[in-house]
Structures are given as C-alpha cells and as structure tokens.
Protein backbone atom coordinates (compact mmCIF):
# COMPACT_ATOMS: atom_id res chain seq x y z
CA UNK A 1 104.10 119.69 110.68
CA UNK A 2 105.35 116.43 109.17
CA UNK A 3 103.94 112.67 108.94
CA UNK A 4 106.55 110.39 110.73
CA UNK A 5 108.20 108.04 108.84
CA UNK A 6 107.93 104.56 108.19
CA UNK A 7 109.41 102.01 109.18
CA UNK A 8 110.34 103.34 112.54
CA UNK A 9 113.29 103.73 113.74
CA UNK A 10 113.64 103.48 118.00
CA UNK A 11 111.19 103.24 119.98
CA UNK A 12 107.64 102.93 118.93
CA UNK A 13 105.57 106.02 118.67
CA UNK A 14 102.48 106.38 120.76
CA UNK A 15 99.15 107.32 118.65
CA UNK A 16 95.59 107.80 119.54
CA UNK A 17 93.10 105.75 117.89
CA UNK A 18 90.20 107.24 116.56
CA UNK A 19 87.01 105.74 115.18
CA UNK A 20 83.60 107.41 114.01
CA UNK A 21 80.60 105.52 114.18
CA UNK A 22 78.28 106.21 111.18
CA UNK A 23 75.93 103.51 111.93
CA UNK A 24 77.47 100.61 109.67
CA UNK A 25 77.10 97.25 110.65
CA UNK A 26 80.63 96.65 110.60
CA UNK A 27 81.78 99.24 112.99
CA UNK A 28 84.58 98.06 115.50
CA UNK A 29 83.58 99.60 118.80
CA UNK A 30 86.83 98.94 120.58
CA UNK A 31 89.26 99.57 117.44
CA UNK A 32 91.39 96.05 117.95
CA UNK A 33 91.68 95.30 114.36
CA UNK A 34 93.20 99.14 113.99
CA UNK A 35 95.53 98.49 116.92
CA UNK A 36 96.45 95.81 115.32
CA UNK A 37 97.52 97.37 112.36
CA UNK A 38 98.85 100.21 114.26
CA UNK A 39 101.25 97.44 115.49
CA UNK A 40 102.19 95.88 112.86
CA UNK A 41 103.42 99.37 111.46
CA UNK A 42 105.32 99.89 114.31
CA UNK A 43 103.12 102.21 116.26
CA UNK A 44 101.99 102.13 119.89
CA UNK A 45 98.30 102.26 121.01
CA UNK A 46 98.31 104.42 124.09
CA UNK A 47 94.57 105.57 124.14
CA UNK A 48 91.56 104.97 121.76
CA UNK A 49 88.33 106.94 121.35
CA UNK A 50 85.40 105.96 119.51
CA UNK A 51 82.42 108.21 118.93
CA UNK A 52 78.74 108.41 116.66
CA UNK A 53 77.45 110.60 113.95
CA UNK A 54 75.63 110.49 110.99
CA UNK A 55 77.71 111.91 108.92
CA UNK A 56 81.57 113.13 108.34
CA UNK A 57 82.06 116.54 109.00
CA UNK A 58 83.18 118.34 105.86
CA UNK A 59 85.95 119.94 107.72
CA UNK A 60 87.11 117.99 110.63
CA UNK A 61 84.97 114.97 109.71
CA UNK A 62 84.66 114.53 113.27
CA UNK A 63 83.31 117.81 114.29
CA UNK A 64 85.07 120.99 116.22
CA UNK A 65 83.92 119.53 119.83
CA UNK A 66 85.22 116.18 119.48
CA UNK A 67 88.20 117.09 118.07
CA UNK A 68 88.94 119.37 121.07
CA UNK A 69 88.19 115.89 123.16
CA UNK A 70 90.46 114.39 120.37
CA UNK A 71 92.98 116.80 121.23
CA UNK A 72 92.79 116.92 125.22
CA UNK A 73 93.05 112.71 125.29
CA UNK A 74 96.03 112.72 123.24
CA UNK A 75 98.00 115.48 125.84
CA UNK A 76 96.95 113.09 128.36
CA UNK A 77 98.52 110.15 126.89
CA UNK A 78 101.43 111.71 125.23
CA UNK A 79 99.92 110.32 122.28
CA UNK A 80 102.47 111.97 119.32
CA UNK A 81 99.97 110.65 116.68
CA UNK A 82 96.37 111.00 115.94
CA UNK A 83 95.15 107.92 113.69
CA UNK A 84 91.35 107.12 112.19
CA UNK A 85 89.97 104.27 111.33
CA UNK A 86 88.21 105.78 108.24
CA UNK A 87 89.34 107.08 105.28
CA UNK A 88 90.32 111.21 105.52
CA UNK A 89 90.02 113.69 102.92
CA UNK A 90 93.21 115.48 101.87
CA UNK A 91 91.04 118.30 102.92
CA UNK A 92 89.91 117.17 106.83
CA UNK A 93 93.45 115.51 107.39
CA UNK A 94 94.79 118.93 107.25
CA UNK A 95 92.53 120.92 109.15
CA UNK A 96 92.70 117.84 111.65
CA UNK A 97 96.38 118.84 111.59
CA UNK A 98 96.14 122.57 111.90
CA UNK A 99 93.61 121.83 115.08
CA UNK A 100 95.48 119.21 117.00
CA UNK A 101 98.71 120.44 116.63
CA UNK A 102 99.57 116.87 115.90
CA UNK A 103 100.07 114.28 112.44
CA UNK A 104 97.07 113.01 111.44
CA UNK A 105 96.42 109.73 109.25
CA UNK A 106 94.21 107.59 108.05
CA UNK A 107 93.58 103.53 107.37
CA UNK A 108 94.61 103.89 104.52
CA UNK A 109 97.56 105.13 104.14
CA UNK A 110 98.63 102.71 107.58
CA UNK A 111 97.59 99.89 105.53
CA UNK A 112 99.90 101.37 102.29
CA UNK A 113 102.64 101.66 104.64
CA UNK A 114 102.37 98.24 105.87
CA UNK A 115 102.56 96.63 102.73
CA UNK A 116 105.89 98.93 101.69
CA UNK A 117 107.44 97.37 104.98
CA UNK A 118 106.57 93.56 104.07
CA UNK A 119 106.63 93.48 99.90
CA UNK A 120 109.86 91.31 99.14
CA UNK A 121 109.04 90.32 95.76
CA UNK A 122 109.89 92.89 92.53
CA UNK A 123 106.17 92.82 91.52
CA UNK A 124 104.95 93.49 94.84
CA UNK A 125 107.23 96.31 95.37
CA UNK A 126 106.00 97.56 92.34
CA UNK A 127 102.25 97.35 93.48
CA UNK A 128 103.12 99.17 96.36
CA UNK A 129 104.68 101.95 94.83
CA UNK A 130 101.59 102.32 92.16
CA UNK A 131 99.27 102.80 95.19
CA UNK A 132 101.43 104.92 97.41
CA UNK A 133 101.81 107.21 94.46
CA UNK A 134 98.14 106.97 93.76
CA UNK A 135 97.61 108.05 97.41
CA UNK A 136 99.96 111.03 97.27
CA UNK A 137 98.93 112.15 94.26
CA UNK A 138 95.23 113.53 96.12
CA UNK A 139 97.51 115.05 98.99
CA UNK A 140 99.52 117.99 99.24
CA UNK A 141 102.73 116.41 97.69
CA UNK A 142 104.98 119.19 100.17
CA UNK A 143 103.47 116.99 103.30
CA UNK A 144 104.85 113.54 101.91
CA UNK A 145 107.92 114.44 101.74
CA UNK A 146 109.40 111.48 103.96
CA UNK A 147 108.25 109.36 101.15
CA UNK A 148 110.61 111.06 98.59
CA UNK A 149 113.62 110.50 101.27
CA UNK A 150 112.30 106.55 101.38
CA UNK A 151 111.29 105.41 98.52
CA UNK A 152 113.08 107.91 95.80
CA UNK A 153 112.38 108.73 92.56
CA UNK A 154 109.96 111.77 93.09
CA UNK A 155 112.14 114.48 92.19
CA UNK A 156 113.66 116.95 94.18
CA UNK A 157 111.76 120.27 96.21
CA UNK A 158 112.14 123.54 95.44
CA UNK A 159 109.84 126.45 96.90
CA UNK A 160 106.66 126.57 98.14
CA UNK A 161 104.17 127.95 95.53
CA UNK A 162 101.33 126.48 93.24
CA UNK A 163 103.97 126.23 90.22
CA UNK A 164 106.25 123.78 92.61
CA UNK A 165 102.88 121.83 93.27
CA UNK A 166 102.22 121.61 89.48
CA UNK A 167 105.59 120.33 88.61
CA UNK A 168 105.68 117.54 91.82
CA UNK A 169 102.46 116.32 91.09
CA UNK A 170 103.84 116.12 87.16
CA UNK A 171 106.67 114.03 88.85
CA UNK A 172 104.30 111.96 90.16
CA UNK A 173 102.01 111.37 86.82
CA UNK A 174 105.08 110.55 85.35
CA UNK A 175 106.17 107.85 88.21
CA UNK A 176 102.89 106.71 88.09
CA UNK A 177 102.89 105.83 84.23
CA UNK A 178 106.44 104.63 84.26
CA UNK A 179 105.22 102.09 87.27
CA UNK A 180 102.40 100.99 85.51
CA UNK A 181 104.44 100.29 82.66
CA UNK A 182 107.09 98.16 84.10
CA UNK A 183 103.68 96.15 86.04
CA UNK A 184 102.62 95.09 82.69
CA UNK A 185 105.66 93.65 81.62
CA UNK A 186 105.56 92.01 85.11
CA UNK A 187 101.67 90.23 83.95
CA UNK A 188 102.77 89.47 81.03
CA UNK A 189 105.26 87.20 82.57
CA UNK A 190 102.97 85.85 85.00
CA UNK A 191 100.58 85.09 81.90
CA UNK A 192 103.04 83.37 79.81
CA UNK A 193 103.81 80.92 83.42
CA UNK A 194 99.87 80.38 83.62
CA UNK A 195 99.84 79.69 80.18
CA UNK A 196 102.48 77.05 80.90
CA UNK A 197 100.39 75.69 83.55
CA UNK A 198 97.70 75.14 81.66
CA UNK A 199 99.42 73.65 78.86
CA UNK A 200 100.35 71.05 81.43
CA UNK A 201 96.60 70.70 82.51
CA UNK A 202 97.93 71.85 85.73
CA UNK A 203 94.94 72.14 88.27
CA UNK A 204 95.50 75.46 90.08
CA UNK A 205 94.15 75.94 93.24
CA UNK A 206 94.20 79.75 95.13
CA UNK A 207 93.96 79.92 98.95
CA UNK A 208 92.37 83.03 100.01
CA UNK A 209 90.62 85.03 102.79
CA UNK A 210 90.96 87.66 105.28
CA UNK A 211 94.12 88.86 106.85
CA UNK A 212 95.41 86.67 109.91
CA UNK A 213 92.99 83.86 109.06
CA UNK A 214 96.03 81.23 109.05
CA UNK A 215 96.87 80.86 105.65
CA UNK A 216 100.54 80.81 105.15
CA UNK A 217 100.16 78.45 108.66
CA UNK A 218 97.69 76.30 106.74
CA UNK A 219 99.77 76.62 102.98
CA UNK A 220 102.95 75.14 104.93
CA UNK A 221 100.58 72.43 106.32
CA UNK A 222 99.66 71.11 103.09
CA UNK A 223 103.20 71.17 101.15
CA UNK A 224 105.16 71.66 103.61
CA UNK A 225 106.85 74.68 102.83
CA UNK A 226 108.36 77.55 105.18
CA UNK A 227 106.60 80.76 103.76
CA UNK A 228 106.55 83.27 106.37
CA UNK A 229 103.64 82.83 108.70
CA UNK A 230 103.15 85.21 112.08
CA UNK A 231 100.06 86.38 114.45
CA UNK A 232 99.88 89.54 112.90
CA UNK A 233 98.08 91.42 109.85
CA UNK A 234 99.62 91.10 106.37
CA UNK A 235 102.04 88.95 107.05
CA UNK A 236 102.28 87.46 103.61
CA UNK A 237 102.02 90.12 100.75
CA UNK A 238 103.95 88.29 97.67
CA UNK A 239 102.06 85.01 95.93
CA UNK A 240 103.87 81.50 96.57
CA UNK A 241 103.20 78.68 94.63
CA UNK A 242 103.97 74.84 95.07
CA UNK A 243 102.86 71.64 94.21
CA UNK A 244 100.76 69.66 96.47
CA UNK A 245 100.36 65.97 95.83
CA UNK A 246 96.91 64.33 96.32
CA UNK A 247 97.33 61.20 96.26
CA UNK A 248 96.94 57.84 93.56
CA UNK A 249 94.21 59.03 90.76
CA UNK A 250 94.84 62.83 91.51
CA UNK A 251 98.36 63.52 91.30
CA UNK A 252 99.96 66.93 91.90
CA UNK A 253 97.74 70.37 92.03
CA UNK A 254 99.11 73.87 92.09
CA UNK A 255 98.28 75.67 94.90
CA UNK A 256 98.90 79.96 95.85
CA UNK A 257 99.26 81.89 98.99
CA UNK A 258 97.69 84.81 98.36
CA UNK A 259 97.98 88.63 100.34
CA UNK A 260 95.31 88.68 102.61
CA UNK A 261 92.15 90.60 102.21
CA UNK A 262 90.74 93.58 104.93
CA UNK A 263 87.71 95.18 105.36
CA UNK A 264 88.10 98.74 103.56
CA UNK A 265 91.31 97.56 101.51
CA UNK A 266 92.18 101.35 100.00
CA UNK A 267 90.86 100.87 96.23
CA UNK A 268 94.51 101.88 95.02
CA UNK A 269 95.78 98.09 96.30
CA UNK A 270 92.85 96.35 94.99
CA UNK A 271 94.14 98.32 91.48
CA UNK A 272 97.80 97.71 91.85
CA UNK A 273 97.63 94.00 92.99
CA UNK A 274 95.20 92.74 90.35
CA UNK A 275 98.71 90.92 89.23
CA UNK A 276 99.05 88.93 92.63
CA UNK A 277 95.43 88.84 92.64
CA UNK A 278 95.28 87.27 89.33
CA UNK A 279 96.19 83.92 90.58
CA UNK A 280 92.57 83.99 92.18
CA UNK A 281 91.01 84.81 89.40
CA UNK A 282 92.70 82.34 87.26
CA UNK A 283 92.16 79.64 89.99
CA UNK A 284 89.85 76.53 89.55
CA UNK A 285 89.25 76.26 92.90
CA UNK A 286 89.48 78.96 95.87
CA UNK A 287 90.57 77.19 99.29
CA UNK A 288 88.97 79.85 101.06
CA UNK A 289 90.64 80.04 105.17
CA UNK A 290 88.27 81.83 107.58
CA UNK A 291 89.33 82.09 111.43
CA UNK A 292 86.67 80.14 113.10
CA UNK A 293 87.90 81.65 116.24
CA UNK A 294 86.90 85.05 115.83
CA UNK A 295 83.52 86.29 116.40
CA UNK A 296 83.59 88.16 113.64
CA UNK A 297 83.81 85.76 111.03
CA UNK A 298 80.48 86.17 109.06
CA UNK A 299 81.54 89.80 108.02
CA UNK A 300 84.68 88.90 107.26
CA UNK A 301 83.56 86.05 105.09
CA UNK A 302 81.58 88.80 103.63
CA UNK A 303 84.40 91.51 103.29
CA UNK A 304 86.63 88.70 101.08
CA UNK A 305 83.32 87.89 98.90
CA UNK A 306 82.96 91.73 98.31
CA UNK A 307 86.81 91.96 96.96
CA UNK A 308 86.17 88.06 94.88
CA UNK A 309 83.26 89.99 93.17
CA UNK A 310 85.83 93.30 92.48
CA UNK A 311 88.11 91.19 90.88
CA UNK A 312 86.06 88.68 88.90
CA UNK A 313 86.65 85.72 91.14
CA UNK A 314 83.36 85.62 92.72
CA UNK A 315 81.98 82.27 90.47
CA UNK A 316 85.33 80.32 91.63
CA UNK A 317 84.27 77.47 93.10
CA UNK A 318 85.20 77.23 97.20
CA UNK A 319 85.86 75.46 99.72
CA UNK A 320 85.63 77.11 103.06
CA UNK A 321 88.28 76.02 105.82
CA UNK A 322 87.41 77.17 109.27
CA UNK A 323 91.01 77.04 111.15
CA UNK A 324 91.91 77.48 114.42
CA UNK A 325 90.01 74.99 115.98
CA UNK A 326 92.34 74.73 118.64
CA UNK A 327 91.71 78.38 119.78
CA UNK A 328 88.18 77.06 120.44
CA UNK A 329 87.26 76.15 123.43
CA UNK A 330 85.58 72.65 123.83
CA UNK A 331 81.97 73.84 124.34
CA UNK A 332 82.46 76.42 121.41
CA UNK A 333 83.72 73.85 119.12
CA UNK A 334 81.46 71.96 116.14
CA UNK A 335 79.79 68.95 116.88
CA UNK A 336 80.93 67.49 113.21
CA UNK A 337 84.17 68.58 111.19
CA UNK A 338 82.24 69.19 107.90
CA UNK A 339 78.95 70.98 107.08
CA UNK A 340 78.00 73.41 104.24
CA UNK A 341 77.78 76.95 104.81
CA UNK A 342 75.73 79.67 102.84
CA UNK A 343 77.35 82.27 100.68
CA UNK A 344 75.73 84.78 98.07
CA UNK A 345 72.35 82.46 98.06
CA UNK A 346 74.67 79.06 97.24
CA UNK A 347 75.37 76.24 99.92
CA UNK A 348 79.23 75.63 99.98
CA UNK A 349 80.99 72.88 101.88
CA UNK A 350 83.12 73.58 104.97
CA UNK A 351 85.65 71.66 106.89
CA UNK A 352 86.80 72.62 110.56
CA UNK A 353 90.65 72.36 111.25
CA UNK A 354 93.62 73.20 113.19
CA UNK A 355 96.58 74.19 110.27
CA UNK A 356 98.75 74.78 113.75
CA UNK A 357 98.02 71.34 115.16
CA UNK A 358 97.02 69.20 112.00
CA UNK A 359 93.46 68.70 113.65
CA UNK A 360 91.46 67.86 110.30
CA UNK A 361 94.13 67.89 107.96
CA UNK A 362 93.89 64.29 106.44
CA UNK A 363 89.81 65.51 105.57
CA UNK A 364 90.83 68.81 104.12
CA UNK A 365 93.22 66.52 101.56
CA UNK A 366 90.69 64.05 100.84
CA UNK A 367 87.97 66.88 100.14
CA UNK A 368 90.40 68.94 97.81
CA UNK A 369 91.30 65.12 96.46
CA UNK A 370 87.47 64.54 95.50
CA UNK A 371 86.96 68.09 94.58
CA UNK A 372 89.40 68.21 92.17
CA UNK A 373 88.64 64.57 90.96
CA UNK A 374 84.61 65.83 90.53
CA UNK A 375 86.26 68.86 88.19
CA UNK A 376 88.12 66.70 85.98
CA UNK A 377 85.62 64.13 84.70
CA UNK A 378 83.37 65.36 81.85
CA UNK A 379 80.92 67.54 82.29
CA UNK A 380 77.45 65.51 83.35
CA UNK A 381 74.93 65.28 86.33
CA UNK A 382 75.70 63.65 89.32
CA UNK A 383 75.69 63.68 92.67
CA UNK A 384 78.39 66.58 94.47
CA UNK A 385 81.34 64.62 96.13
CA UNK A 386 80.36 64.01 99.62
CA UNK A 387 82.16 65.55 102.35
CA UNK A 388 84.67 63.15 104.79
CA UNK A 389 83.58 62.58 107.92
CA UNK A 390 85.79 62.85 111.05
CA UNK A 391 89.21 64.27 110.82
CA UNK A 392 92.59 62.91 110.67
C-alpha cells in the first residue's frame, strides 16, 4: 500500500473526509476548512463523514464499527483516499490502512505537503524539509518512500528488515541535523538585516493572522506590491517586506507578510519556521487581519493568539483589521468602522475594511500613522491615540 504523491499529477484524486468529534469547542461539523485544504493539495472531496467519541481509539482511533462505515462510504464514492482531520498515530494510520484497504492520512501531513508545493524562497524550502523529515522520522520510513523520489537526499532502499529501518531512520537524523544547520546560517542572515533595520531606527511592522484572512490582498493594498494573493489556504508561505510611507511626520515603516496561521498547525512548522516567524516576534507592531466575514472569527482570533504566545509575540502590540467588509451583507455589516475589541483580558482597537475594494483604507493608514507616531515619542502618560472615524 503506498501514500500518493504530491503534487498530483492528472486528474485530482477523490478522498473521503473524516472527522472525530471529541467534544472540543472548535470542532468543524461539516469539514469545509479540511476540504479546503484537501483542495489546495490537489485532492477531490467526494464524500465526508463526521462522527463523536470521547476518546481516540488506540488502534483505529475511530473504532472497528465506524471504520467499517468508513470503509463502505468510500466504495460508494470511489473515494481512493481516506483523510482525517486529526492528527494519526504512526500506529492507527497503519492499522487504518491494513482495514480499509485504502491510504490513510492525516492534517498534518496535508498541511506539510501543502507548504512543500507553495515554499519558493531557499529558507522556506528549508523549513519545509526540517518538518517533513521531522514527520517521517515517527513513521515507518519504507511507507514514505514517494518522498525520497521527490524531495531526495534520503538515501537509497535496500531490504525490508529492522537493520534497513535503523540505517533509514540514521539517514534521516543525519538530514535532519545537516538541515538544521544550513537554517541557522539562514537566521543569522536574517539577524544581521534586522540588525540593519534597527540601526536605521526602522519601525517594523508584521501583518499576521489566520490563513485566507486577506493578507497578501491587504499587504498589496498598502504598498502596492504584487505578492501572490488567491482564495485559498496558504497561499503565501515566504516573508515579504517593503516600505510603506505614512505620510509628513511619520515617514517610511517596514512592514512583513507573514505565512498564515491554522488551527492545529503540526508543532514541526511552528519549529522549523521560527525564522519566517521571527519577523513577528521582532515586530513593533502586529497588523493583525481577521476575516470579518466568517463566522468563525472569534476562534480563529484565538487560534493566532495561541501560536503569538508559542513564539514569544504575544505582548506585540496590535491592531486588529477586520477585512472583507464587502463579503458582508448590509444588515451584517458594523454600524461604525472602528471599535476596540477584547483579547487575552486587554481592549485592542479595530478597524473594519475592504483590502479588495479599498473600503477603509485611508483610516487603516491614519491609525498605523498615529500608532506608530504614539510609539516614537518618549515614554510618558497620555491619552492612547484615538481611533479615525469613518473610512476613506
């Protein structure tokens, strides 16, 4: 039995969607945020099945009965692909395997694959491999095979036995170190350019938030820049940085698009992009982008806070930007363009806009204007810069 490989190559292949209710708040009843990652891979949705327990089963994690339903959907749908929403054991992905007759996967290692596809930079190839190998290194390397024939570099297969399984996952300690090796030569450059920045009191702001929220729409807004923006998850993985003028009195201010966050980001990325990451933590101010159109918003305000705190960002000071206003429909939409909006106990301000159709734009640069003004003049109490009313 083999994992398909990715990217695809034809037509897409048709999965099954699979997601266990353990009684989380953040459950997704109908899976749409893992058929949309499903897509963005290249796969195709045919048939989705959500269920409840308590607890994973320690050998199928969904239990023998549902995985014969599991099993009897996906003949019905031709699905060629069984994938969960939850993490998987090494242990359960195989004896989901062995009892479906069919690959199994997990988020995680869709969300790795993902970011292989759309890393362009050096450094965030590198991240990508760290995490990918981190990933294989808890599976039976003999399974992964199609990631030797993609990505090279972890040595050649000889014959089944535990000594082959010894010396691959040697291979793989040794790619590993080598990886992480050539990623701190990669932060050391990025230190010596923040160093440079701040030599030149540059005022470094990081825009931030959860996948598909609009940034790289909302970063080409403000300086006019083409970084790749698209409706779909991850669609910016490598850090761009440009200057954004302000206006008389404020000058020019650096400002980042940064990957994307996602709830249950596999703990190997968090690791391997604490490079790209970096440029939040090293931020003055975070520009955070929330998508004001999607019901879900408070948990994923919540799911970015959660990763701010991993990384030592969670002080930052923020902004919140609620875009896609225009996907609102007139009832649904604010009665005023700025408010304040609570987060971790503290009151932080908030600014509706439309990065697609420049709704709010002119208030979002005067607020970052007076921000930024407010952080520059000596430290001393005063009142906190007022927020603009109306939009441009």
């Amino acid at each position: 039995m083999t994992t398909p490989e990715f990217p695809f190559d034809g037509p897409p292949t048709p999965v099954l969607l699979v997601g266990v209710d353990f009684g989380l708040p953040h459950f997704d009843g109908e899976l749409e945020e893992l058929g949309l990652l499903a897509q963005t891979a290249g796969l195709e949705p045919v048939a989705r099945l959500a269920c409840k327990r308590k607890v994973p089963d320690a050998a199928l994690f969904v239990g023998s009965g549902k995985a014969d339903e599991i099993r009897m959907l996906a003949q019905m749908h031709g699905a060629q692909e069984v994938l969960f929403d939850q993490a998987l054991s090494p242990a359960q992905q195989r004896n989901l395997e062995r009892h479906l007759g069919l690959p199994v996967n997990d988020r995680t290692l869709l969300i790795l694959e993902i970011f292989a596809q759309r890393a362009r930079s050096h450094e965030g190839k590198l991240q990508v491999e760290l995490a990918r190998l981190q990933y294989l290194s808890t599976r039976l390397v003999r399974r992964w095979s199609h990631l030797e024939r993609q990505r090279g570099g972890i040595g050649a297969r000889g014959g089944p036995g535990e000594r082959q399984i010894e010396l691959d996952r040697r291979m793989i300690d040794d790619a590993i170190k080598r990886t992480r090796e050539r990623l701190v030569k990669v932060k050391r450059q990025r230190g010596t350019q923040r160093r440079q920045r701040e030599r030149h009191e540059t005022f470094n702001i990081s825009i931030v938030g959860y996948t598909n929220a609009g940034k790289s729409t909302l970063f080409n807004a403000l300086v006019k820049a083409r970084a790749y923006a698209a409706n779909q998850l991850f669609a910016t993985l490598d850090t761009t940085t440009r200057q954004l003028y302000l206006g008389e009195g404020v000058g020019s201010v650096s400002l980042s698009d940064t990957v994307g966050f996602i709830r249950d980001l596999p703990h190997g990325l968090v690791d391997a992009f604490e490079a790209t990451l970096q440029e939040a933590v090293d931020a003055d101010l975070l520009l955070h982008v929330v998508d004001g159109s999607n019901p879900g918003f408070p948990e994923q305000i919540a799911q970015v806070q959660k990763v701010l705190h991993e990384i030592g960002a969670a002080d930052i000071a923020q902004l919140l930007v609620f875009n896609k206003l225009d996907a609102l429909a007139d009832e649904a939409r604010p009665l005023a363009l700025s408010d304040e909006y609570e987060i971790d106990g503290r009151a932080v301000p908030r600014l509706f806009v439309s990065a697609r159709g420049g709704t709010g734009m002119a208030a979002l640069r005067e607020q970052l204007a007076a921000m930024v003004r407010a952080a520059r003049e000596p430290m001393s109490p005063g009142p906190a810069p007022e927020l603009p009313d109306g939009a441009g």
